[in-house]
PDB file of N, CA and C in Angstrom:
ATOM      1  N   UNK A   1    -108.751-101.851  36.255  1.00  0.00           N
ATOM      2  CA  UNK A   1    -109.593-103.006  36.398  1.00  0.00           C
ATOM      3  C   UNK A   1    -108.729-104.151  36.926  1.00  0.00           C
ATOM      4  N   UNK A   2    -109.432-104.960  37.366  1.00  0.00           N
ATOM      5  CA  UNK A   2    -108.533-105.849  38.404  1.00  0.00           C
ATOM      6  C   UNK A   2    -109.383-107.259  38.524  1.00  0.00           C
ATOM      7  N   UNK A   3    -108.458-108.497  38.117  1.00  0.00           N
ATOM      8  CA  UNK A   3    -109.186-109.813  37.805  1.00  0.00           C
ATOM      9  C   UNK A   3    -108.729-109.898  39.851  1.00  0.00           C
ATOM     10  N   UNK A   4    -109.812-110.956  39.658  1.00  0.00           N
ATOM     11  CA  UNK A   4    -110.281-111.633  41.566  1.00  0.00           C
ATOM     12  C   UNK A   4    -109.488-112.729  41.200  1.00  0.00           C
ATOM     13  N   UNK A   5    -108.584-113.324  41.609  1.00  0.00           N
ATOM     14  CA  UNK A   5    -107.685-114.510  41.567  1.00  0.00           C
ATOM     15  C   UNK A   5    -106.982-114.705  42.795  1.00  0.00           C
ATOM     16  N   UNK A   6    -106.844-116.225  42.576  1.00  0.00           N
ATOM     17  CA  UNK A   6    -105.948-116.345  43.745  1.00  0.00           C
ATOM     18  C   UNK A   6    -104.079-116.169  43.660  1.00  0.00           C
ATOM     19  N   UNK A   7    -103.418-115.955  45.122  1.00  0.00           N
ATOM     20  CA  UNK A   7    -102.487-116.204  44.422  1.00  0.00           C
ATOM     21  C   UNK A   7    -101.524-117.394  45.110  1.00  0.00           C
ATOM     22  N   UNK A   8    -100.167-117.642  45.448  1.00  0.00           N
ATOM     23  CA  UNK A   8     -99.685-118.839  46.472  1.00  0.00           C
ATOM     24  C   UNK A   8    -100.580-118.581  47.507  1.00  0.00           C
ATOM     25  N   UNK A   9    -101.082-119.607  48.363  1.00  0.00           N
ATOM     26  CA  UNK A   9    -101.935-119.135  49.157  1.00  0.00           C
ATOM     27  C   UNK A   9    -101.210-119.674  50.752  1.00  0.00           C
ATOM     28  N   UNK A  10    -100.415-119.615  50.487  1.00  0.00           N
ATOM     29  CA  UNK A  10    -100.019-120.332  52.542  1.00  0.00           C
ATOM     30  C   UNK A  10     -99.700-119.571  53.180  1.00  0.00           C
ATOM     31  N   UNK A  11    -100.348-118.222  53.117  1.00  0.00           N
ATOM     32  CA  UNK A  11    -100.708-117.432  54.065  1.00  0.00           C
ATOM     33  C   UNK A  11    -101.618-116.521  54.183  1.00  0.00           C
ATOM     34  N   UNK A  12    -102.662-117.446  53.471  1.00  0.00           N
ATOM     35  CA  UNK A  12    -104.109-116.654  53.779  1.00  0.00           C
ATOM     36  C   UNK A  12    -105.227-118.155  54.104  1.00  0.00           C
ATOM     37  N   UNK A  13    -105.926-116.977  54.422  1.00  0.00           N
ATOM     38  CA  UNK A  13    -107.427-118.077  54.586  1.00  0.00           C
ATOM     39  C   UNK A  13    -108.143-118.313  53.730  1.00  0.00           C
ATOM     40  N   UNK A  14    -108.596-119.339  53.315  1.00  0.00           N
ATOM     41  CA  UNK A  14    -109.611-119.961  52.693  1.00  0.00           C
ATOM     42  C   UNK A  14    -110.757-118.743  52.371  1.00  0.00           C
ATOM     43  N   UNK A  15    -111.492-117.311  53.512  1.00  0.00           N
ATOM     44  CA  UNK A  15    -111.975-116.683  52.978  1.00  0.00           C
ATOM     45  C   UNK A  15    -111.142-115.108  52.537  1.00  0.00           C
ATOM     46  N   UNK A  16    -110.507-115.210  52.223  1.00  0.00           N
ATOM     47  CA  UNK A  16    -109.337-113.890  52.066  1.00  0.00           C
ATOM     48  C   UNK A  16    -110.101-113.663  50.854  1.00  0.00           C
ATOM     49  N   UNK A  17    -110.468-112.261  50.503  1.00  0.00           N
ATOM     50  CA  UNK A  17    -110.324-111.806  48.533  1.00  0.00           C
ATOM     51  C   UNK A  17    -109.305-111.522  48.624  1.00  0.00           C
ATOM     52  N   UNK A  18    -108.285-112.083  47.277  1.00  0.00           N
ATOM     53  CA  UNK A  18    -107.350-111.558  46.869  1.00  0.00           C
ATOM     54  C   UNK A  18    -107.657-110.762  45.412  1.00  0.00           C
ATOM     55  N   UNK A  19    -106.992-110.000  45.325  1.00  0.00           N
ATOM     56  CA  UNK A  19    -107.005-109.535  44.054  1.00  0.00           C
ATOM     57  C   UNK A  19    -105.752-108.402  43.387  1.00  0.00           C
ATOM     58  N   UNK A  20    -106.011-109.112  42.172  1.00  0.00           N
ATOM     59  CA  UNK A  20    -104.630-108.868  41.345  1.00  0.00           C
ATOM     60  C   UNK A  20    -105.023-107.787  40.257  1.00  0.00           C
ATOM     61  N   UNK A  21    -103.750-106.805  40.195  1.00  0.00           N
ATOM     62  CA  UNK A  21    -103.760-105.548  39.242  1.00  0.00           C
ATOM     63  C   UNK A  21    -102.314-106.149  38.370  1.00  0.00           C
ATOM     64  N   UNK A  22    -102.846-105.501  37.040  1.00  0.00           N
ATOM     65  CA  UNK A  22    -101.385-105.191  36.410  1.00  0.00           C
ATOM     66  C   UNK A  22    -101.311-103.944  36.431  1.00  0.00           C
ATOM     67  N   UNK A  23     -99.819-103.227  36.487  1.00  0.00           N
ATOM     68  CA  UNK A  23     -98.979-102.118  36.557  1.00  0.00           C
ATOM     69  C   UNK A  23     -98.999-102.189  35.034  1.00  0.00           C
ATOM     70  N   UNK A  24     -98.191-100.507  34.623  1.00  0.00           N
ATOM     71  CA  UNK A  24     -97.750-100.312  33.661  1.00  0.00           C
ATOM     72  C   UNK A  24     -96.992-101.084  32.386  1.00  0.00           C
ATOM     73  N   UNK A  25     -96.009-101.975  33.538  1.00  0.00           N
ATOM     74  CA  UNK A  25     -95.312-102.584  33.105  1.00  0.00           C
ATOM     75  C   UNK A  25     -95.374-103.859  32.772  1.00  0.00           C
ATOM     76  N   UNK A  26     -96.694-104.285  33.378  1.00  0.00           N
ATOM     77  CA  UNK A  26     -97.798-105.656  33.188  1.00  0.00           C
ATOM     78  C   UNK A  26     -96.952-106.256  34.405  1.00  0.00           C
ATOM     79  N   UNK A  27     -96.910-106.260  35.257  1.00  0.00           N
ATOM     80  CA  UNK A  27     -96.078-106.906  36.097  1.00  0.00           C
ATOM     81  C   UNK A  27     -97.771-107.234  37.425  1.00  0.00           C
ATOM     82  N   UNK A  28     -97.468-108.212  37.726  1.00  0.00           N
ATOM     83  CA  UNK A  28     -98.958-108.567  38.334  1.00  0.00           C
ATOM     84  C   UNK A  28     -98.845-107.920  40.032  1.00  0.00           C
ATOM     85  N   UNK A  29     -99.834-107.120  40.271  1.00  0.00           N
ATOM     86  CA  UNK A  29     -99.610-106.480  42.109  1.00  0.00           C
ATOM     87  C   UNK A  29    -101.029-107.463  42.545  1.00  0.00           C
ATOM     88  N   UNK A  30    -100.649-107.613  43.745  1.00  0.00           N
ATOM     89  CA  UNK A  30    -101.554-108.298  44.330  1.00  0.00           C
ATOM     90  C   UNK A  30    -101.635-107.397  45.525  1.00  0.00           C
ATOM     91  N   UNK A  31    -103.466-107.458  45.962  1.00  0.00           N
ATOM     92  CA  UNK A  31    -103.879-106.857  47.151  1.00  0.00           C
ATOM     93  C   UNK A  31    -104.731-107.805  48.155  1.00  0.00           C
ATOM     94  N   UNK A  32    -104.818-107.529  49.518  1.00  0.00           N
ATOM     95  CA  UNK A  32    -105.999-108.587  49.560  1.00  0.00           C
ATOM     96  C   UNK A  32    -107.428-106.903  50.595  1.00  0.00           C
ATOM     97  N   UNK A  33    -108.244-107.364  50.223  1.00  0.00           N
ATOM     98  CA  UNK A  33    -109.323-106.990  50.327  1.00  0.00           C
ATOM     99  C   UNK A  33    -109.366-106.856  51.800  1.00  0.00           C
ATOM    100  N   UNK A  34    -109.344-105.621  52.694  1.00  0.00           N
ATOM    101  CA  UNK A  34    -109.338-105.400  54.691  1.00  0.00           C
ATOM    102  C   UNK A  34    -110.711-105.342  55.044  1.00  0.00           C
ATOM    103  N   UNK A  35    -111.110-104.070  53.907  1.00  0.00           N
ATOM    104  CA  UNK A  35    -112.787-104.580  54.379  1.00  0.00           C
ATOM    105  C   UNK A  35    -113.291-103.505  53.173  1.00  0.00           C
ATOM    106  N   UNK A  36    -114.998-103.272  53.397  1.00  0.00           N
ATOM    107  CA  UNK A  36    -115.464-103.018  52.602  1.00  0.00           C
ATOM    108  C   UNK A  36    -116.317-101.549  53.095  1.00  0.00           C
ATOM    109  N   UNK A  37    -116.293-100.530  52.016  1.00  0.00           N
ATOM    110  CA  UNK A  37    -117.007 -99.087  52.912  1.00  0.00           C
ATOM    111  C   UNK A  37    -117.833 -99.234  51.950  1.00  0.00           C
ATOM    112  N   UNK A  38    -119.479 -99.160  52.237  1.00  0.00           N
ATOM    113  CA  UNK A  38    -120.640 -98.879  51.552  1.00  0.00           C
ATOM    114  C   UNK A  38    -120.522 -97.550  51.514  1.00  0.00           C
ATOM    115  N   UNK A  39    -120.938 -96.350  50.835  1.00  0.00           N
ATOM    116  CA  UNK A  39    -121.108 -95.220  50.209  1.00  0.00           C
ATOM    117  C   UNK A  39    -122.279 -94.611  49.132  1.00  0.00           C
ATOM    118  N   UNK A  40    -123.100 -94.378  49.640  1.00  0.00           N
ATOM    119  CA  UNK A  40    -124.012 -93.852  48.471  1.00  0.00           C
ATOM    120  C   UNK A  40    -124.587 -94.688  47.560  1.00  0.00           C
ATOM    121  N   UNK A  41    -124.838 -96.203  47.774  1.00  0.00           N
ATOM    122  CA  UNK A  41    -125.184 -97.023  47.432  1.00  0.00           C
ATOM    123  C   UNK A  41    -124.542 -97.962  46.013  1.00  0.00           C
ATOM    124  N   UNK A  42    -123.080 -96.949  46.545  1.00  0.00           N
ATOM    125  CA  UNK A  42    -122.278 -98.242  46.260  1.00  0.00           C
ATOM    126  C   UNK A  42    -120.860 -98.352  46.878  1.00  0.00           C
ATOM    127  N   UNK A  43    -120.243-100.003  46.528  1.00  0.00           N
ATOM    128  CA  UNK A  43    -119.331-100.258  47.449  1.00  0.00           C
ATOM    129  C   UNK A  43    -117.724-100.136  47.257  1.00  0.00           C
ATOM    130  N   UNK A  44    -117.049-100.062  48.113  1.00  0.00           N
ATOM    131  CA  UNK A  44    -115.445 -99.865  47.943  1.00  0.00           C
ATOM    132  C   UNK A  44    -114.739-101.002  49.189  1.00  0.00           C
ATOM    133  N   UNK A  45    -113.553-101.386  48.378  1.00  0.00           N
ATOM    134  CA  UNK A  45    -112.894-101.801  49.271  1.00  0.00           C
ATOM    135  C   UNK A  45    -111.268-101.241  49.458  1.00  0.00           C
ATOM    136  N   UNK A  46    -111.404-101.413  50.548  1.00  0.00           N
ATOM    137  CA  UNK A  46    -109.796-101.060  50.935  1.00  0.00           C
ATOM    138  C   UNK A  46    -109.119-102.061  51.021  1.00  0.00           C
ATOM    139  N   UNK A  47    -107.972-101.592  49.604  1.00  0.00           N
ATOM    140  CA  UNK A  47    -106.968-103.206  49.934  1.00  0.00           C
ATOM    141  C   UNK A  47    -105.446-102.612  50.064  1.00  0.00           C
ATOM    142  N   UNK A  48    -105.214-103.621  50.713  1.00  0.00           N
ATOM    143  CA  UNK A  48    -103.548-103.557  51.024  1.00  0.00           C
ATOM    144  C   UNK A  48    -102.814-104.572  50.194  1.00  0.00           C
ATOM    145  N   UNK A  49    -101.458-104.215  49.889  1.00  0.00           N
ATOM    146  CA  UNK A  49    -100.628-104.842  48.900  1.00  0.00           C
ATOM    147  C   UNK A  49    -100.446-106.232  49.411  1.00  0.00           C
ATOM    148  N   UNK A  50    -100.173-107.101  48.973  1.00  0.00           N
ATOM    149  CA  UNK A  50     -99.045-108.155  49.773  1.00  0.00           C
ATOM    150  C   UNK A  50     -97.705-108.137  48.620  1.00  0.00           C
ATOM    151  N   UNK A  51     -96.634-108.625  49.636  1.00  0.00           N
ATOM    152  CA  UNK A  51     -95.568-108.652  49.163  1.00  0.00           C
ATOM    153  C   UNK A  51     -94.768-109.970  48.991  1.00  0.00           C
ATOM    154  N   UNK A  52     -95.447-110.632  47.421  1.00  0.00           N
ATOM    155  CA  UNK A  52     -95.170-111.559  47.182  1.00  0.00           C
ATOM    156  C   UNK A  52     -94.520-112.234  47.260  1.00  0.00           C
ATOM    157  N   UNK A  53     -93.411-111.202  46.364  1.00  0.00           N
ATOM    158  CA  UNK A  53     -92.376-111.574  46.197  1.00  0.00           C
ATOM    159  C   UNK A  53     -91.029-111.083  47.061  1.00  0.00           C
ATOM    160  N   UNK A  54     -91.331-111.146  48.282  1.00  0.00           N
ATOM    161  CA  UNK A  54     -90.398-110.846  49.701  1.00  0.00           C
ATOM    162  C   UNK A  54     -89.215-109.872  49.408  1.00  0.00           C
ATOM    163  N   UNK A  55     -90.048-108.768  48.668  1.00  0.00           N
ATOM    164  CA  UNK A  55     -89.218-107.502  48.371  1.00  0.00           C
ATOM    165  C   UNK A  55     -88.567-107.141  49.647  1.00  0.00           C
ATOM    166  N   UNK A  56     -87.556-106.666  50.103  1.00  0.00           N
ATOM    167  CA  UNK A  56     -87.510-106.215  51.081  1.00  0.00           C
ATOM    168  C   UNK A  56     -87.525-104.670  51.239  1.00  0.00           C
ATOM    169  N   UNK A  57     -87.731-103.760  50.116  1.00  0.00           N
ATOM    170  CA  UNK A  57     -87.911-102.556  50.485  1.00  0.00           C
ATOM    171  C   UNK A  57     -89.272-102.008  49.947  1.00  0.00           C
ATOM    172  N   UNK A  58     -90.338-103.290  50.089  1.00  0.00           N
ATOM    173  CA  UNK A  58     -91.714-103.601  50.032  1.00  0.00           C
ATOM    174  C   UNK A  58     -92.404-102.294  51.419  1.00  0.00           C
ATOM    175  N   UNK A  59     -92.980-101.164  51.217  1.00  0.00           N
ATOM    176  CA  UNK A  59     -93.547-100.940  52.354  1.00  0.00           C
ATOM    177  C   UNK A  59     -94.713-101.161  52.248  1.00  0.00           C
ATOM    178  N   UNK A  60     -95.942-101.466  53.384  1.00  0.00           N
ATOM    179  CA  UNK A  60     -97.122-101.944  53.062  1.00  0.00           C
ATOM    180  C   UNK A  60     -98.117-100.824  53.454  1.00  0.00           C
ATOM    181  N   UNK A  61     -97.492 -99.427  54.076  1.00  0.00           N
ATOM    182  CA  UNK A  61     -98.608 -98.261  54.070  1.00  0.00           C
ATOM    183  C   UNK A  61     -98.781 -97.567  52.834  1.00  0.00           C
ATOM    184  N   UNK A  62     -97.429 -97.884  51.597  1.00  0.00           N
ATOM    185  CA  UNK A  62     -97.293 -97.120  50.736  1.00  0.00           C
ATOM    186  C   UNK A  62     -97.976 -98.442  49.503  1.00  0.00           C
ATOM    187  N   UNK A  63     -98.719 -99.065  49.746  1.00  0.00           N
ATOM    188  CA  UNK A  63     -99.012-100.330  48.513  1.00  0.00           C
ATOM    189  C   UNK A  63    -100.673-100.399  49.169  1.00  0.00           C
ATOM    190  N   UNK A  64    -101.271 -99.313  49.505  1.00  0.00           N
ATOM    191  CA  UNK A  64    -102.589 -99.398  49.978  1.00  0.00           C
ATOM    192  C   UNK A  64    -103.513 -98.483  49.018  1.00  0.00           C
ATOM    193  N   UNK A  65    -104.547 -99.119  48.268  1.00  0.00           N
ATOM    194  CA  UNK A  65    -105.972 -98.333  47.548  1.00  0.00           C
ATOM    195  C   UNK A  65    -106.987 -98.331  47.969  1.00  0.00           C
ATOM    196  N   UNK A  66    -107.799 -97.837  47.575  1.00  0.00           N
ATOM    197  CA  UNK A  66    -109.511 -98.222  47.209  1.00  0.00           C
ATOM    198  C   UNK A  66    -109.957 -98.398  45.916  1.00  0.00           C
ATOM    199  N   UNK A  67    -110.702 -99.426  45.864  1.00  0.00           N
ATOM    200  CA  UNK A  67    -111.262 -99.800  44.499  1.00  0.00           C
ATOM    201  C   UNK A  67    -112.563 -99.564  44.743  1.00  0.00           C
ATOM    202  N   UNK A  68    -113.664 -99.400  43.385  1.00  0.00           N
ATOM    203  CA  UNK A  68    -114.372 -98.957  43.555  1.00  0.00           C
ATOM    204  C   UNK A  68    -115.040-100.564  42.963  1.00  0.00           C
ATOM    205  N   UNK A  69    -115.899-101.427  44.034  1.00  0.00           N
ATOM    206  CA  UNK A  69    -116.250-102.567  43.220  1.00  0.00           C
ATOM    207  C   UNK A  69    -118.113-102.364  42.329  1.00  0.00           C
ATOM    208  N   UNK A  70    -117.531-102.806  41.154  1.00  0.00           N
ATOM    209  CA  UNK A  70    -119.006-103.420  40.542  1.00  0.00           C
ATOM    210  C   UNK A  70    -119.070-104.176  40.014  1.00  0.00           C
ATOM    211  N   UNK A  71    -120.563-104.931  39.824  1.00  0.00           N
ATOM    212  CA  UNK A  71    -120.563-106.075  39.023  1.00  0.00           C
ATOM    213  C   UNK A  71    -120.324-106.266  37.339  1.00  0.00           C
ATOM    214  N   UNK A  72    -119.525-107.097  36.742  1.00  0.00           N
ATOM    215  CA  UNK A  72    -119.443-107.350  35.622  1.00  0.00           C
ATOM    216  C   UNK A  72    -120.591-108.142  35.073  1.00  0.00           C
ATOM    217  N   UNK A  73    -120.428-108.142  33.703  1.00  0.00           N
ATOM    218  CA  UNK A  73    -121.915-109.093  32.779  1.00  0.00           C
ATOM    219  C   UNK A  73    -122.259-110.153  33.072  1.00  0.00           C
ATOM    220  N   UNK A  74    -121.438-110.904  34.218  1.00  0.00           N
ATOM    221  CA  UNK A  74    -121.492-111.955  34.837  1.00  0.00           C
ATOM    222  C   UNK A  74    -121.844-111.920  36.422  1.00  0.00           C
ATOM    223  N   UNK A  75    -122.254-110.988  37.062  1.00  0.00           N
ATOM    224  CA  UNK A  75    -122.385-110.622  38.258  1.00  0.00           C
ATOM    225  C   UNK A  75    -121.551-110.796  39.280  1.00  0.00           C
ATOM    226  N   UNK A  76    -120.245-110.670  38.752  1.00  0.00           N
ATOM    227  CA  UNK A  76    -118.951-111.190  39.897  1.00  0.00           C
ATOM    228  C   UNK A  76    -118.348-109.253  40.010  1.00  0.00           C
ATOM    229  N   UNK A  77    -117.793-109.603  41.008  1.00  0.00           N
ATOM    230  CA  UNK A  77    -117.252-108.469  41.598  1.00  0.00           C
ATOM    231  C   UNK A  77    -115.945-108.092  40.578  1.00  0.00           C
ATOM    232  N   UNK A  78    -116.008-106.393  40.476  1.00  0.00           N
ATOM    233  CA  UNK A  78    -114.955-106.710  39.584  1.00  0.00           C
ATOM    234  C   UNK A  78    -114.220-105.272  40.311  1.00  0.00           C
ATOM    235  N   UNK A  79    -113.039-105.029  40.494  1.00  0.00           N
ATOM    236  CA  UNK A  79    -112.635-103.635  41.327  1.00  0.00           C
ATOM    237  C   UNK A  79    -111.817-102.863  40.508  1.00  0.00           C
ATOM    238  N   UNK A  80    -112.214-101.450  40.702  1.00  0.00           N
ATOM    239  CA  UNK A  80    -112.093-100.481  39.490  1.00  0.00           C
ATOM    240  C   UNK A  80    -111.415 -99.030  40.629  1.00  0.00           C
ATOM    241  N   UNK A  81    -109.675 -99.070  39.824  1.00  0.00           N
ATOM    242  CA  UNK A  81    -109.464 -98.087  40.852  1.00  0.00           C
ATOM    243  C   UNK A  81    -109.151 -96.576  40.305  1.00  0.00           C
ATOM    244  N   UNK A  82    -109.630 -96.375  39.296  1.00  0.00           N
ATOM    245  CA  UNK A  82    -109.708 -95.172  37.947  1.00  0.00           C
ATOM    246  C   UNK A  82    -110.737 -94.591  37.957  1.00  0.00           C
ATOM    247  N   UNK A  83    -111.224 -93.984  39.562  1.00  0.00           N
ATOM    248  CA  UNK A  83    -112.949 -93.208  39.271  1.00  0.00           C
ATOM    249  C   UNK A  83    -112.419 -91.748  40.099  1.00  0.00           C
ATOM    250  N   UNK A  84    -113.137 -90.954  39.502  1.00  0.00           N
ATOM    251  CA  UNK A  84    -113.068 -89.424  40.160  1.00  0.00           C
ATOM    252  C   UNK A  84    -112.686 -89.420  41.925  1.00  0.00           C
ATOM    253  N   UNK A  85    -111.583 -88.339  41.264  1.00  0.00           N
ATOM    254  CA  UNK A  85    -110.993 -88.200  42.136  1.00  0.00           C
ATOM    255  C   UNK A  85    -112.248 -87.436  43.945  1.00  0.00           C
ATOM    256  N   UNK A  86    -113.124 -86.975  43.593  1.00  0.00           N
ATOM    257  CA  UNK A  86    -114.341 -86.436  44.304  1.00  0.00           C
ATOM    258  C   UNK A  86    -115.000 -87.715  44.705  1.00  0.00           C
ATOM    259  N   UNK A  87    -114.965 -88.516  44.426  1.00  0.00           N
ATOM    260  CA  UNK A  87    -115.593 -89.770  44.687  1.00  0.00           C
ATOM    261  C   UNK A  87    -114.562 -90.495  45.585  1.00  0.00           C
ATOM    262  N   UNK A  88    -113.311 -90.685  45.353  1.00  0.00           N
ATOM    263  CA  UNK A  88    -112.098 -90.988  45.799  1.00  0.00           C
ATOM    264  C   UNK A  88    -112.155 -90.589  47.708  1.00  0.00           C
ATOM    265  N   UNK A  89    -112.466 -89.152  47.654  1.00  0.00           N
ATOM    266  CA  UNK A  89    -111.920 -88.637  49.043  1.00  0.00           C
ATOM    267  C   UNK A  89    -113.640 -88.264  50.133  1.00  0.00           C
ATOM    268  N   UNK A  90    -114.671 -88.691  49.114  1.00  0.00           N
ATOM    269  CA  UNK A  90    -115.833 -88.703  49.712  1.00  0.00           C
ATOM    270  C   UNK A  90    -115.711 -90.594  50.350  1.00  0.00           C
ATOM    271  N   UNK A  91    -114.839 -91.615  50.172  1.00  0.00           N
ATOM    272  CA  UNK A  91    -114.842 -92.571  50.653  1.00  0.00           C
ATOM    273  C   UNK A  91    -113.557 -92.606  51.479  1.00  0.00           C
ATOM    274  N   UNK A  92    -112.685 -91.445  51.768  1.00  0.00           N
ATOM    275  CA  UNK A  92    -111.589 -91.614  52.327  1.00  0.00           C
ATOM    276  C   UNK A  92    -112.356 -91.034  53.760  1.00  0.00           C
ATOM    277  N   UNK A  93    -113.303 -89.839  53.718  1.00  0.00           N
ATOM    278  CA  UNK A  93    -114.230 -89.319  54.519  1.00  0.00           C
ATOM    279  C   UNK A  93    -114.523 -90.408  54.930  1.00  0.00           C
ATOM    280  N   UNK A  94    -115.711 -91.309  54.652  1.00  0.00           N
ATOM    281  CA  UNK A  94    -116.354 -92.215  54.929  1.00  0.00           C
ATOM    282  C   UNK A  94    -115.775 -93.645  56.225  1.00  0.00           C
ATOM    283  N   UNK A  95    -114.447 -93.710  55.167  1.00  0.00           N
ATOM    284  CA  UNK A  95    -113.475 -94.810  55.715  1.00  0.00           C
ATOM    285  C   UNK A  95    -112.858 -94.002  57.309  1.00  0.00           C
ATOM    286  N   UNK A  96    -112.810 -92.841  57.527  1.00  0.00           N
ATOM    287  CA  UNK A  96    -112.318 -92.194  58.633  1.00  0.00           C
ATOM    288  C   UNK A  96    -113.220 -92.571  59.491  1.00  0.00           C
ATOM    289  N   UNK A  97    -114.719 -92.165  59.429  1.00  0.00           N
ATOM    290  CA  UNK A  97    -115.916 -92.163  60.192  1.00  0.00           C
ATOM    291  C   UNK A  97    -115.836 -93.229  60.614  1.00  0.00           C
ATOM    292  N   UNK A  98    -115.734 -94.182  59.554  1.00  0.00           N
ATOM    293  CA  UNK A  98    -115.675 -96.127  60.346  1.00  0.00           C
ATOM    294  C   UNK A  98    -114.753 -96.269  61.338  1.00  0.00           C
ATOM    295  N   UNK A  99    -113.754 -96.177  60.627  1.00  0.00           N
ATOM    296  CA  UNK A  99    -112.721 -95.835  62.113  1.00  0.00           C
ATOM    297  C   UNK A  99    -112.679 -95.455  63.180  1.00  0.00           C
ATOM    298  N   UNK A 100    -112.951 -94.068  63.497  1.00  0.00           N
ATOM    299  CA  UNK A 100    -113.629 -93.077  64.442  1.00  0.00           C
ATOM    300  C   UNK A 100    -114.468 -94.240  65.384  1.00  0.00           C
ATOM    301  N   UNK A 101    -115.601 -94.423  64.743  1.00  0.00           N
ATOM    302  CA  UNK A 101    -116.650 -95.135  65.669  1.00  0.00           C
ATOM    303  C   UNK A 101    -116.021 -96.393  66.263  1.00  0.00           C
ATOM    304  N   UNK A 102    -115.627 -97.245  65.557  1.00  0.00           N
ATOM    305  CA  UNK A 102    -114.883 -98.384  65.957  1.00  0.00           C
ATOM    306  C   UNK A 102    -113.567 -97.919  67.257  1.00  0.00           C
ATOM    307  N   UNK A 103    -113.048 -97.105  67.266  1.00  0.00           N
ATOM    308  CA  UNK A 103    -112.079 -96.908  68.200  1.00  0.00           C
ATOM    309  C   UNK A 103    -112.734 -95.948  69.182  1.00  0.00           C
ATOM    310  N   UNK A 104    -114.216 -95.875  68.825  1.00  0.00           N
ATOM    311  CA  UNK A 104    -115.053 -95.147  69.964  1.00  0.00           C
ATOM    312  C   UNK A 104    -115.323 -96.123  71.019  1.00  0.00           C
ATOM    313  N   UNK A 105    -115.916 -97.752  69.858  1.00  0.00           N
ATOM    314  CA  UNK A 105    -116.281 -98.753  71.054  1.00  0.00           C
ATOM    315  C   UNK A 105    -115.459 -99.557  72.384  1.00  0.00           C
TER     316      UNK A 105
END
């Protein structure tokens, strides 16, 4: 589960989602939100890491998920990246197809 927060922001835009995970170790990861794959009538986003803290052996193909977003008791987006693994690669499918078409146009 993953709180929507911001984080230093002078290098994003005003509409960026960011959003923040804790690790194991409670240590805070931040992603920001690339875009969003609808699926079966519900939604996912693909986020990529940022590298806050100017790790330098930070890679950013290897700091990439999908969350699976739904609404909390409050109707805010909340992203959940702990759902079946069958569900997982039916949106990795999905996320290909988008691709595909887009580098069709």
């Amino acid at each position: 589960m993953a709180d929507n927060k911001n984080v230093p922001e002078e290098d994003f835009m005003d509409d960026d989602i960011i959003v923040t995970f804790q690790d194991d170790q409670g240590n805070e990861r931040y992603f920001a939100e690339e875009m969003r794959i609808p699926l079966n009538g519900a939604e996912y986003a693909l986020l990529v890491g940022l590298n806050v803290e100017e790790d330098e052996d930070f890679d950013e193909e290897e700091n990439v998920t999908i969350a699976k977003i739904v609404k909390d008791e409050n109707g805010e987006d909340e992203y959940i990246v702990d759902f079946p693994e069958e569900e997982f690669d039916a949106v990795v499918v999905e996320y290909n197809k988008i691709m595909d078409e887009a580098e069709a146009e």
